[in-house]
N, C-alpha and C. Protein backbone atom coordinates (compact mmCIF):
# COMPACT_ATOMS: atom_id res chain seq x y z
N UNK A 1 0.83 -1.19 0.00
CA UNK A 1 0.00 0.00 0.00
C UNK A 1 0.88 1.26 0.00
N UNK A 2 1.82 1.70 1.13
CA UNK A 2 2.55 2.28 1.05
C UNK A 2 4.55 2.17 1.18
N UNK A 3 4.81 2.77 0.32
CA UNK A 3 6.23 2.12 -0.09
C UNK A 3 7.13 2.17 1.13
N UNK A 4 8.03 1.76 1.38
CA UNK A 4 9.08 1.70 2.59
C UNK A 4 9.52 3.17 2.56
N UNK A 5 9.83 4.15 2.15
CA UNK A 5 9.96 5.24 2.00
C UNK A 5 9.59 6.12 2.59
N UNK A 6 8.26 6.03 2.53
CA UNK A 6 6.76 6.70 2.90
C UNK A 6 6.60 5.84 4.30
N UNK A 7 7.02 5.00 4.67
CA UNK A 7 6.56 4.42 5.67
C UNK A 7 7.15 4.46 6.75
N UNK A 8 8.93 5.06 6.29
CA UNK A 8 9.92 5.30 7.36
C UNK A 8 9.83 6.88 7.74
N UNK A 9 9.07 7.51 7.34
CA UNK A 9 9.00 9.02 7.12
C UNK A 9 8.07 8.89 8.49
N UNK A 10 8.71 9.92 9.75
CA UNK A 10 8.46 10.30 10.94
C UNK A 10 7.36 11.26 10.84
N UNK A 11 6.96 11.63 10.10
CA UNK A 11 5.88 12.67 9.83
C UNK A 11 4.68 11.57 9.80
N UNK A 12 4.85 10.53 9.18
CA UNK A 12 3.72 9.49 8.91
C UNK A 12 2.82 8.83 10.06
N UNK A 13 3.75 9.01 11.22
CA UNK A 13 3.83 8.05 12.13
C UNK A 13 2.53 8.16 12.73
N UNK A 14 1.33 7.73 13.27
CA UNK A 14 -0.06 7.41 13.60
C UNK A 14 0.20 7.68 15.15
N UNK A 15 -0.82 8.58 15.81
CA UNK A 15 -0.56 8.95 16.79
C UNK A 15 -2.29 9.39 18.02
N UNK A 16 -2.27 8.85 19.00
CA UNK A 16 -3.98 9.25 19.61
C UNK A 16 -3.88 10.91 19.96
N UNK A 17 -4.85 11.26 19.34
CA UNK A 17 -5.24 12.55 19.39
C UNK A 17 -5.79 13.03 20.74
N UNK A 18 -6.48 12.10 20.33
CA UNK A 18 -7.66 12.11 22.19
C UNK A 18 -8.63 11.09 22.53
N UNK A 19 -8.81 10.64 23.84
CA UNK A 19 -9.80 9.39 23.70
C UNK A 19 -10.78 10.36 24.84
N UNK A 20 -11.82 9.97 24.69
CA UNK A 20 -13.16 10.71 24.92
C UNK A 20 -13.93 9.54 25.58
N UNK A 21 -14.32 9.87 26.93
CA UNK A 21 -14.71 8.64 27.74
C UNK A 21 -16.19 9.22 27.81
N UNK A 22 -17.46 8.71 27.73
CA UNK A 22 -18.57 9.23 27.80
C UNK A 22 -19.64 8.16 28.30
N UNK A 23 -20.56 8.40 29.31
CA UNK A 23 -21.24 7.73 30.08
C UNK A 23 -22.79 8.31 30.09
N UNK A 24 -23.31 7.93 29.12
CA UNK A 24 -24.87 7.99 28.83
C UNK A 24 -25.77 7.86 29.83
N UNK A 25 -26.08 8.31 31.10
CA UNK A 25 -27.00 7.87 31.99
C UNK A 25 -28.12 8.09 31.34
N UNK A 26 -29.09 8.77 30.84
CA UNK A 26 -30.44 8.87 30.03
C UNK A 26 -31.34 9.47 31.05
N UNK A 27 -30.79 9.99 31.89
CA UNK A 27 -31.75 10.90 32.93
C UNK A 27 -30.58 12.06 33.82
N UNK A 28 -31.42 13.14 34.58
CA UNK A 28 -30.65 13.94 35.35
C UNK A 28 -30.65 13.70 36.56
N UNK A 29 -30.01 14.35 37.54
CA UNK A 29 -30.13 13.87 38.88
C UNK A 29 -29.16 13.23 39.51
N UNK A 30 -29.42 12.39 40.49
CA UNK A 30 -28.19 11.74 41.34
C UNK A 30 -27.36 10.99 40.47
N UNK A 31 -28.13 9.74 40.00
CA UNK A 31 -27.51 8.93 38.98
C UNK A 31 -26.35 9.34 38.21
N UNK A 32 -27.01 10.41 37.70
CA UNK A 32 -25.75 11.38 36.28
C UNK A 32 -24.59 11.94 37.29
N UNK A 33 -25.03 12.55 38.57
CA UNK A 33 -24.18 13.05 39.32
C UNK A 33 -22.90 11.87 40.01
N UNK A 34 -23.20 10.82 39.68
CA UNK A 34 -22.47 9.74 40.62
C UNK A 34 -21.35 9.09 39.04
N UNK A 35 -22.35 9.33 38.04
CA UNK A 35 -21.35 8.64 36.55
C UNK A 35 -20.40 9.62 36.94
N UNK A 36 -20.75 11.51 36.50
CA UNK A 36 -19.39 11.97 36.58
C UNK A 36 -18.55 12.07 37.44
N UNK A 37 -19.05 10.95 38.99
CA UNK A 37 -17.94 11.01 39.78
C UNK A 37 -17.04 9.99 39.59
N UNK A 38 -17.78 9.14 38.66
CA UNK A 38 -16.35 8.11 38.56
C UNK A 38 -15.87 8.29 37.21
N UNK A 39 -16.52 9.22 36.34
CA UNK A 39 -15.39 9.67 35.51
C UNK A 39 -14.05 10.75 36.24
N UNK A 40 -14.71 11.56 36.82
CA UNK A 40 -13.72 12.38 37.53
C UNK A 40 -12.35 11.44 38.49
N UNK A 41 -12.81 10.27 38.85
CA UNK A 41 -11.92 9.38 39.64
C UNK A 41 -11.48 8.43 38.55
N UNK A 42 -12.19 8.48 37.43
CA UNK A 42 -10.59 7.55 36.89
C UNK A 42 -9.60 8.32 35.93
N UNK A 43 -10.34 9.96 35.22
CA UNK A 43 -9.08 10.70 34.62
C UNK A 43 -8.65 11.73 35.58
N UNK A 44 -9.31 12.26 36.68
CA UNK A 44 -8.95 13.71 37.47
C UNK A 44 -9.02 14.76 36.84
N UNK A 45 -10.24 14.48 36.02
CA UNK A 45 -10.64 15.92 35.49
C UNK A 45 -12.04 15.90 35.77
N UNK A 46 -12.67 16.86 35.43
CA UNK A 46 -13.51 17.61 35.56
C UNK A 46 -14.68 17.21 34.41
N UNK A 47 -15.59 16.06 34.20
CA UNK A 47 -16.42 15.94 33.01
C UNK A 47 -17.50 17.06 32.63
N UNK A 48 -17.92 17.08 31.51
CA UNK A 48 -18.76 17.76 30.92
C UNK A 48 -19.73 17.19 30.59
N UNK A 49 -21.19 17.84 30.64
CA UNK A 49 -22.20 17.61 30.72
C UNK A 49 -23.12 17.67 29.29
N UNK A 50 -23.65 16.29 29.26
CA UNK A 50 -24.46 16.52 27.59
C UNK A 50 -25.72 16.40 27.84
N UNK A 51 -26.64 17.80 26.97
CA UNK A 51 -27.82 17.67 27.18
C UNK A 51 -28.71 16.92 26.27
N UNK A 52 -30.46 16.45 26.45
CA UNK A 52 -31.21 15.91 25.65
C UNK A 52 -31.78 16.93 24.23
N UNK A 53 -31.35 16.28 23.50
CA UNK A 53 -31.38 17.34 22.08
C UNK A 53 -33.34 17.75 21.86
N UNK A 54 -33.68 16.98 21.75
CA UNK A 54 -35.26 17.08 22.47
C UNK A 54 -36.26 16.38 23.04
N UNK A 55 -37.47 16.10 23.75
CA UNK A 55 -38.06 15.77 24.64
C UNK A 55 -38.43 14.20 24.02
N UNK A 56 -38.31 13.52 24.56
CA UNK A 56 -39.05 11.64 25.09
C UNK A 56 -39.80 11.65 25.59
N UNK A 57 -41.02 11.22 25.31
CA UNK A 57 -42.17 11.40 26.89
C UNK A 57 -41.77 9.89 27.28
N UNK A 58 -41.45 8.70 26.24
CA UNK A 58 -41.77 7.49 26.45
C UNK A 58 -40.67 7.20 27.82
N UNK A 59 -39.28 7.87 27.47
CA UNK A 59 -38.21 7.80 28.33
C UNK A 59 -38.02 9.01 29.33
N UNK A 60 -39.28 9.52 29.29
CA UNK A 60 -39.08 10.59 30.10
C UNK A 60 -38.44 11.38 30.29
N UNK A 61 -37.66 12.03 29.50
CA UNK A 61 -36.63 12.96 29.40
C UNK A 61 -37.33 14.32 28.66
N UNK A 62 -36.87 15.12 29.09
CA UNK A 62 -36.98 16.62 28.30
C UNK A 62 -36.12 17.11 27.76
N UNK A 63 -36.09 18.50 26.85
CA UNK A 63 -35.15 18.89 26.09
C UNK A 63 -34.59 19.74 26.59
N UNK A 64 -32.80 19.72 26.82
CA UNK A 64 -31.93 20.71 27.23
C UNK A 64 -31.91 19.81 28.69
N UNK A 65 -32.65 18.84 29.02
CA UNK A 65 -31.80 18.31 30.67
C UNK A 65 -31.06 17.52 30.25
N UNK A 66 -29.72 17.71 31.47
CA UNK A 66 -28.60 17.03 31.41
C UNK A 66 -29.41 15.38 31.47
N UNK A 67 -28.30 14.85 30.69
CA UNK A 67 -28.66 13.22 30.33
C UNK A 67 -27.04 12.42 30.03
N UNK A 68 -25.99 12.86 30.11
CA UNK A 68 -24.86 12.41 29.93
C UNK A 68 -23.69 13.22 30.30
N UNK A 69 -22.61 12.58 30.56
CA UNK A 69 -21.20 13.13 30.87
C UNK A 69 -20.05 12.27 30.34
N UNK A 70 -19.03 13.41 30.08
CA UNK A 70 -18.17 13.07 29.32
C UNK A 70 -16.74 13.64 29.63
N UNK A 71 -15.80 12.83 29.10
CA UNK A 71 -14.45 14.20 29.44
C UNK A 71 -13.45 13.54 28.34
N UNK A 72 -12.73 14.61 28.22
CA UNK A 72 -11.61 14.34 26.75
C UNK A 72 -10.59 14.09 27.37
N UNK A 73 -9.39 13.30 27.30
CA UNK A 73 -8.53 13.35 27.55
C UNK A 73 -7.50 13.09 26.49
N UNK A 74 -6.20 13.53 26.75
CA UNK A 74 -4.77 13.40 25.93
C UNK A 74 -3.84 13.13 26.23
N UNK A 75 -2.64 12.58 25.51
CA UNK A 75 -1.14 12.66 26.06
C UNK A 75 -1.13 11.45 26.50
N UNK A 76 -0.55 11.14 27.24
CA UNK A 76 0.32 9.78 28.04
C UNK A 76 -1.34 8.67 29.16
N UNK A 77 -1.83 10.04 29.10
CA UNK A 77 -3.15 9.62 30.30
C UNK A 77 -3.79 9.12 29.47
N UNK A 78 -4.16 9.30 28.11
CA UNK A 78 -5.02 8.76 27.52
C UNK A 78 -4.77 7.36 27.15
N UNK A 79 -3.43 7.36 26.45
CA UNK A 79 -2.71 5.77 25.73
C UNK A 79 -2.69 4.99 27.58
N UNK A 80 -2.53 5.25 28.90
CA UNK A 80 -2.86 4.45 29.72
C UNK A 80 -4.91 4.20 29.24
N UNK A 81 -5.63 4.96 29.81
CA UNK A 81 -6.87 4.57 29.96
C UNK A 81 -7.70 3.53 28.75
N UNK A 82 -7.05 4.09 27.81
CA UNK A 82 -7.37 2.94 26.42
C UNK A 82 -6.45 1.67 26.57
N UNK A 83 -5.45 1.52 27.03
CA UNK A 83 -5.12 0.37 26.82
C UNK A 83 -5.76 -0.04 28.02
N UNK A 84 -6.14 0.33 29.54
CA UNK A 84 -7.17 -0.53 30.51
C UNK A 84 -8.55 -1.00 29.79
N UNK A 85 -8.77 0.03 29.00
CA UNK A 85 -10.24 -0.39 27.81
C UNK A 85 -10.09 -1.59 26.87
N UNK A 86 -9.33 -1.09 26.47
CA UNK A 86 -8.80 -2.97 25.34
C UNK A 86 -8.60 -4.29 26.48
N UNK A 87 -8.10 -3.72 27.63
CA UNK A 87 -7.57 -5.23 28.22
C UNK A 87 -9.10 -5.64 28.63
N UNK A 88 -10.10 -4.81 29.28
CA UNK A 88 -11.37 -5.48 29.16
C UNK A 88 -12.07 -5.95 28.16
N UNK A 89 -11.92 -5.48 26.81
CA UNK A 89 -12.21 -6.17 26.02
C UNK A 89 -11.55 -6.93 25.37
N UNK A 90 -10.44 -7.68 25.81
CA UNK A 90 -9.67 -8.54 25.58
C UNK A 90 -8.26 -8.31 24.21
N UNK A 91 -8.43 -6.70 23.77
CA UNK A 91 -7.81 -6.87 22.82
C UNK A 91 -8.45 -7.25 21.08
N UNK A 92 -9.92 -7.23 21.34
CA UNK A 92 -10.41 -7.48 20.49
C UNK A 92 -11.54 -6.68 20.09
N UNK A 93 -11.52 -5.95 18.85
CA UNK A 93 -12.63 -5.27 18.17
C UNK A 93 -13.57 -5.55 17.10
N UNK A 94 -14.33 -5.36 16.71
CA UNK A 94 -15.04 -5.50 15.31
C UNK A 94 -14.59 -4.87 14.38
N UNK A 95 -14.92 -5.12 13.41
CA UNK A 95 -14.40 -4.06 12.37
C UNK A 95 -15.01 -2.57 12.19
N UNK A 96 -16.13 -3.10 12.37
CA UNK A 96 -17.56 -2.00 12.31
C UNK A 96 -17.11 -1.01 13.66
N UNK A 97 -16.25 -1.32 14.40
CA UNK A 97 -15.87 -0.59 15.36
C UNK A 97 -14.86 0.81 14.93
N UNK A 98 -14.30 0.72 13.34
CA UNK A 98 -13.54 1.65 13.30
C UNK A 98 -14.57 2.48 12.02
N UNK A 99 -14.14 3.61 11.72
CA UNK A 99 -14.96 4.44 11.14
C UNK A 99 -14.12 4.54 10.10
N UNK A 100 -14.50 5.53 8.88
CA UNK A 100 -14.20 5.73 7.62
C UNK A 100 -12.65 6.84 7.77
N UNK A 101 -12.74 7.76 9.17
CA UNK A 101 -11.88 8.44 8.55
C UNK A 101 -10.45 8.32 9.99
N UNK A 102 -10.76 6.99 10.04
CA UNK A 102 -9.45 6.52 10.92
C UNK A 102 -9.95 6.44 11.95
N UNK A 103 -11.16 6.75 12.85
CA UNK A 103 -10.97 6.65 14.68
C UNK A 103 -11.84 5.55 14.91
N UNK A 104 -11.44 5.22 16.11
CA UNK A 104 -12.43 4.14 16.77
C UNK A 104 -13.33 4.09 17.63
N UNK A 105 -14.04 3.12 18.33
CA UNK A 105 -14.50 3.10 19.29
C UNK A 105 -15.50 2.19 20.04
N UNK A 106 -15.46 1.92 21.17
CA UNK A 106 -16.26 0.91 21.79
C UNK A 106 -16.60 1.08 22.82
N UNK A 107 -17.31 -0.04 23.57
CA UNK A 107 -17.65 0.35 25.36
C UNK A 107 -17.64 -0.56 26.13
N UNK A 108 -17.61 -0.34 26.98
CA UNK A 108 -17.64 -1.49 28.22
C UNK A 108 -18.81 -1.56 29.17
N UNK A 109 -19.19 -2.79 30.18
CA UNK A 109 -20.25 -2.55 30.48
C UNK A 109 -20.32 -2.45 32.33
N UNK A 110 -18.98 -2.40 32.48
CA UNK A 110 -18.60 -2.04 33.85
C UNK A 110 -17.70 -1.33 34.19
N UNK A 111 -17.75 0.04 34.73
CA UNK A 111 -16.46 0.69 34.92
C UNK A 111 -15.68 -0.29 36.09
N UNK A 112 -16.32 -0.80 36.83
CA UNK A 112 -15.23 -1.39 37.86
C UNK A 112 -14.05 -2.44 37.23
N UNK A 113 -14.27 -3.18 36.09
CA UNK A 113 -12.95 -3.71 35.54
C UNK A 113 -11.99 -2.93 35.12
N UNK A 114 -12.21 -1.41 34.92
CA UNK A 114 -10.92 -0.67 34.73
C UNK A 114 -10.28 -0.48 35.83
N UNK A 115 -10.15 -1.37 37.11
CA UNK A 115 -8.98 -1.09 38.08
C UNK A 115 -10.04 -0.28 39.12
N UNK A 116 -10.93 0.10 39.22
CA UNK A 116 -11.76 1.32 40.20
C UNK A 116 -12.34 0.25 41.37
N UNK A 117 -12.58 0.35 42.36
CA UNK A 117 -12.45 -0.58 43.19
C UNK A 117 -14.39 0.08 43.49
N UNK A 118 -15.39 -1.37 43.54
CA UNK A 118 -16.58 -1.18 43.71
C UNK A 118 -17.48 0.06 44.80
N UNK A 119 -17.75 0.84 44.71
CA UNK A 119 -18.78 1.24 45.85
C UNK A 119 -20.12 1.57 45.69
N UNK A 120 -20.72 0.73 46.76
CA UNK A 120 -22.29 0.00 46.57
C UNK A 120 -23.23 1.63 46.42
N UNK A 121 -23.02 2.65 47.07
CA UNK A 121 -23.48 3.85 46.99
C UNK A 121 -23.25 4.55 45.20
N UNK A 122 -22.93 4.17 44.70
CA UNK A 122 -22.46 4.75 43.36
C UNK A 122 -23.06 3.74 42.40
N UNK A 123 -22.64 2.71 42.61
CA UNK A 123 -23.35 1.77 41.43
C UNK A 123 -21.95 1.34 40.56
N UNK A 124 -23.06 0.27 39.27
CA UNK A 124 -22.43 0.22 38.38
C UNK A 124 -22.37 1.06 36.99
N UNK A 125 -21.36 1.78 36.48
CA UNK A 125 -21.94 2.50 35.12
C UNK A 125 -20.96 1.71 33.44
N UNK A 126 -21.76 1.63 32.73
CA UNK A 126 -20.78 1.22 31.54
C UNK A 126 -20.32 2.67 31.04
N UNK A 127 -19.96 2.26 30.22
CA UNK A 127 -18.89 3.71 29.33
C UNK A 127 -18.55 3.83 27.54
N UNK A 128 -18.15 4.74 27.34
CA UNK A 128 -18.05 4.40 25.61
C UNK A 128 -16.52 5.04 25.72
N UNK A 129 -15.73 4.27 24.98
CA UNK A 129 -14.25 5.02 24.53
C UNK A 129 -14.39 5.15 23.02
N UNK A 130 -14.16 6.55 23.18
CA UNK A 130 -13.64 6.73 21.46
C UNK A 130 -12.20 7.47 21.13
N UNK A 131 -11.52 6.81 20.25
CA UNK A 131 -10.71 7.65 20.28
C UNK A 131 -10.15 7.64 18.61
N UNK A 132 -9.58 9.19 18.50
CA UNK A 132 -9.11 9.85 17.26
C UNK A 132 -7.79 9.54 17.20
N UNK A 133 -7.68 9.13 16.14
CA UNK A 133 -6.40 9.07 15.64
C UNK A 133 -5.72 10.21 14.72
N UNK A 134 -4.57 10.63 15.00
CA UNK A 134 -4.21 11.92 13.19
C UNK A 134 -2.60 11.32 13.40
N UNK A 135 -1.84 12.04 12.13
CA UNK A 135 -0.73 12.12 12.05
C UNK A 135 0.15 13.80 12.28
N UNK A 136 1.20 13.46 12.81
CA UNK A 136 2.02 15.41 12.89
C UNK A 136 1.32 16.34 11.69
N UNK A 137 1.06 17.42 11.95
CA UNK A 137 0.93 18.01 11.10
C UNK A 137 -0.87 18.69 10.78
N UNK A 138 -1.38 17.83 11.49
CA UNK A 138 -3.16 17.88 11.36
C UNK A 138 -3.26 19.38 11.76
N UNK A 139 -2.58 19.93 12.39
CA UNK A 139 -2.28 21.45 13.12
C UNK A 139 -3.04 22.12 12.09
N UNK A 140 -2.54 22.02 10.58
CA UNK A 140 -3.30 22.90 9.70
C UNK A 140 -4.40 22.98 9.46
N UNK A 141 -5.42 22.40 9.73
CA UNK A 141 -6.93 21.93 9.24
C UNK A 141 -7.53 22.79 10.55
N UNK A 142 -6.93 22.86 11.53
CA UNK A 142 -7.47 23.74 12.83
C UNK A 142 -6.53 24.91 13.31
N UNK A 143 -5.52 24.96 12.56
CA UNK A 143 -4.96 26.53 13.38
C UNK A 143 -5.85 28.16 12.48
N UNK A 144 -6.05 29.18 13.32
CA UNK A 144 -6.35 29.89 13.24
C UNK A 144 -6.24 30.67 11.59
N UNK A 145 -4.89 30.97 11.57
CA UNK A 145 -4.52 31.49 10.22
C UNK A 145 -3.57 30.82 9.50
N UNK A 146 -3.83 31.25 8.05
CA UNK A 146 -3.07 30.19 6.86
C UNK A 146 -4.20 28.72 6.91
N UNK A 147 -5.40 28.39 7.47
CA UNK A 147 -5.70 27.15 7.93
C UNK A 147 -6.15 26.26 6.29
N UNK A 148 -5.73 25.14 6.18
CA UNK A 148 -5.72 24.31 4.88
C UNK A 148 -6.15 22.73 4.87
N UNK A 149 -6.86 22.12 4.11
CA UNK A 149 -7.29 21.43 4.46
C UNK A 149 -5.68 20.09 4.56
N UNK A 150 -6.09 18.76 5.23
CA UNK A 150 -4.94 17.82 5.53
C UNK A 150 -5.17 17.11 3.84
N UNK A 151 -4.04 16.90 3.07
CA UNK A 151 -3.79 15.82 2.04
C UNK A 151 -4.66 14.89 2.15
N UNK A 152 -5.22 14.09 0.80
CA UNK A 152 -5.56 12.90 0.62
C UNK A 152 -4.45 11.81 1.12
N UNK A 153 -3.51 12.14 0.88
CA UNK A 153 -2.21 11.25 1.41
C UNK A 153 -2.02 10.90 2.76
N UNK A 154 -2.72 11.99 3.45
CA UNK A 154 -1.39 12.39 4.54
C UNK A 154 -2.73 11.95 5.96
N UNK A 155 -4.37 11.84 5.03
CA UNK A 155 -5.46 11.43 6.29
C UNK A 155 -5.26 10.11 6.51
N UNK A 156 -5.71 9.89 7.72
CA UNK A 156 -5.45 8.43 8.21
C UNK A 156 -6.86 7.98 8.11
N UNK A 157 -7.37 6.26 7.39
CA UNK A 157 -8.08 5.86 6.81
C UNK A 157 -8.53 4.83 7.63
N UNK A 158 -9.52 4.11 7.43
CA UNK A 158 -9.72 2.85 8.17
C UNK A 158 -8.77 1.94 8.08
N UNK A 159 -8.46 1.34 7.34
CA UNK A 159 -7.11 0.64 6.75
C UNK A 159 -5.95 0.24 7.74
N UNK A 160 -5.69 2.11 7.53
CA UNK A 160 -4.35 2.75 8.55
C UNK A 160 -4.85 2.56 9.89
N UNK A 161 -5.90 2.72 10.47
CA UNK A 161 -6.12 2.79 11.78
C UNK A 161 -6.18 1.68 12.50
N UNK A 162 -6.21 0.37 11.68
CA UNK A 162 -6.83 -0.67 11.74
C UNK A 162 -5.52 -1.37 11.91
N UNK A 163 -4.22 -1.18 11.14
CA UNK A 163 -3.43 -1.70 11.46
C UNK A 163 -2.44 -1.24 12.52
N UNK A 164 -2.41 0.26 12.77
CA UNK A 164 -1.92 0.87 13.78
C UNK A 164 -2.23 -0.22 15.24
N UNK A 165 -3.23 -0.30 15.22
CA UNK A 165 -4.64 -1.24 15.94
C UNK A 165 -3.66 -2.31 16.33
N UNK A 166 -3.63 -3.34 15.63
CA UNK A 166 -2.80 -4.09 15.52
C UNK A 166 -1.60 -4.44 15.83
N UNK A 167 -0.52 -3.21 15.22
CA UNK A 167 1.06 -3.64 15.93
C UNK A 167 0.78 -2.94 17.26
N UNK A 168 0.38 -1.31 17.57
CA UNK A 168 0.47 -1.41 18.88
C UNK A 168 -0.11 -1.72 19.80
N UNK A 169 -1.29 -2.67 19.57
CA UNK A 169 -1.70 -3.19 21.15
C UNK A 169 -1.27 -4.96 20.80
N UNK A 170 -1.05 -5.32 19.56
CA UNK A 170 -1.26 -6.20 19.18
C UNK A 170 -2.80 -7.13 19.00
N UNK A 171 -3.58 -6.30 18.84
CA UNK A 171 -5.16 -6.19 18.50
C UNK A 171 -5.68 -6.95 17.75
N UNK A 172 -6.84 -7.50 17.99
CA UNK A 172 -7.34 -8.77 16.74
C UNK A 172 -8.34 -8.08 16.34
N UNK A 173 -8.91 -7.67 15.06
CA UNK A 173 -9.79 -7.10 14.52
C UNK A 173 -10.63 -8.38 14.10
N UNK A 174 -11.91 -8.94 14.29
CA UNK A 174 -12.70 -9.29 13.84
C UNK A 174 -13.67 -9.15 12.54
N UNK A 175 -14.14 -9.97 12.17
CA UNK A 175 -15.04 -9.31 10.92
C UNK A 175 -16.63 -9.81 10.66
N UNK A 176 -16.90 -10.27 12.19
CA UNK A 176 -18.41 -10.31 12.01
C UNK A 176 -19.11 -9.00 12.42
N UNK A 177 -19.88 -8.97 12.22
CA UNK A 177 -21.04 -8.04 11.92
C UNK A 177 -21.33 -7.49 13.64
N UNK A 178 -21.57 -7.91 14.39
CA UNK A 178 -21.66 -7.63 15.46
C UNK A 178 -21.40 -8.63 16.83
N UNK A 179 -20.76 -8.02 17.54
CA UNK A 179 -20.50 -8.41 19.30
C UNK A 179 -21.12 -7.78 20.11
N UNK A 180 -21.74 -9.36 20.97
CA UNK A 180 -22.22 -8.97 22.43
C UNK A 180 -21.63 -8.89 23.40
């Protein structure tokens, strides 16, 4: 696909942008208040709050109440918290798990296997990891001035993400249609 050339080139090199931990409770209140406490206890930040885009009567929700929390993380904290995410899922994804323009993502259905030690007052919450992948250089597509779009060359593809996937966690990509 791509020549040894192109492949030794340090600019190329596939890198996590950010993995984005997000915990759907589907209502406001204590519940939501207790997810973002164990998001806050497993990155030490501060989550952000997502509201209902508009009203459910069936699920009872209204439009504009908080219904989810979330927090971004980067750097060194992130490549730890995703690889505790893969080891619960054994290292293994679907295919359907990676998207068209390189990122991934999946969930788990217990935060307590990421290492968080149970408390009966809090509960159990599952979680979704997603995370972006880019290569050096993506800077241009988002800096302020001069801003240009990234090469056909130079975007990272399903393909690319898929094998990144692969050598560094040593990852088994699957190819059925769906996992329970």
């Amino acid at each position: 696909m791509v020549n040894e050339k192109k492949a030794s080139n340090p600019m190329r090199e596939i890198k996590v942008a950010k993995l984005t931990l997000n915990i759907s409770v589907g209502e406001s209140g204590d519940r939501l208040q207790k997810a973002a406490k164990v998001l806050e206890q497993l990155t030490g930040q501060v989550p952000v709050y997502g509201k209902a885009r508009y009203t459910v009567r069936t699920f009872s929700i209204r439009r504009n109440e908080k219904i989810s929390c979330s927090v971004t993380v980067r750097g060194e904290k992130a490549i730890q918290l995703l690889e505790a995410g893969l080891k619960v899922k054994e290292y293994e994804l679907v295919r359907k798990n990676f998207s068209e323009t390189g990122n991934f993502g999946f969930g788990i259905n217990e935060h307590i296997d990421l290492g968080i030690k149970y408390d009966p007052s809090t509960g159990i919450y599952g979680m979704d990891f997603y995370v972006c992948l880019e290569r050096p250089g993506f800077r241009v597509a988002r800096r302020r001035s001069r801003q240009n779009r990234v090469g056909v060359q130079h975007r990272v593809t399903k393909d690319d993400s898929i094998k990144w996937f692969q050598t560094k966690f040593e990852g088994v990509v699957l190819n059925k249609a769906f996992k329970g």
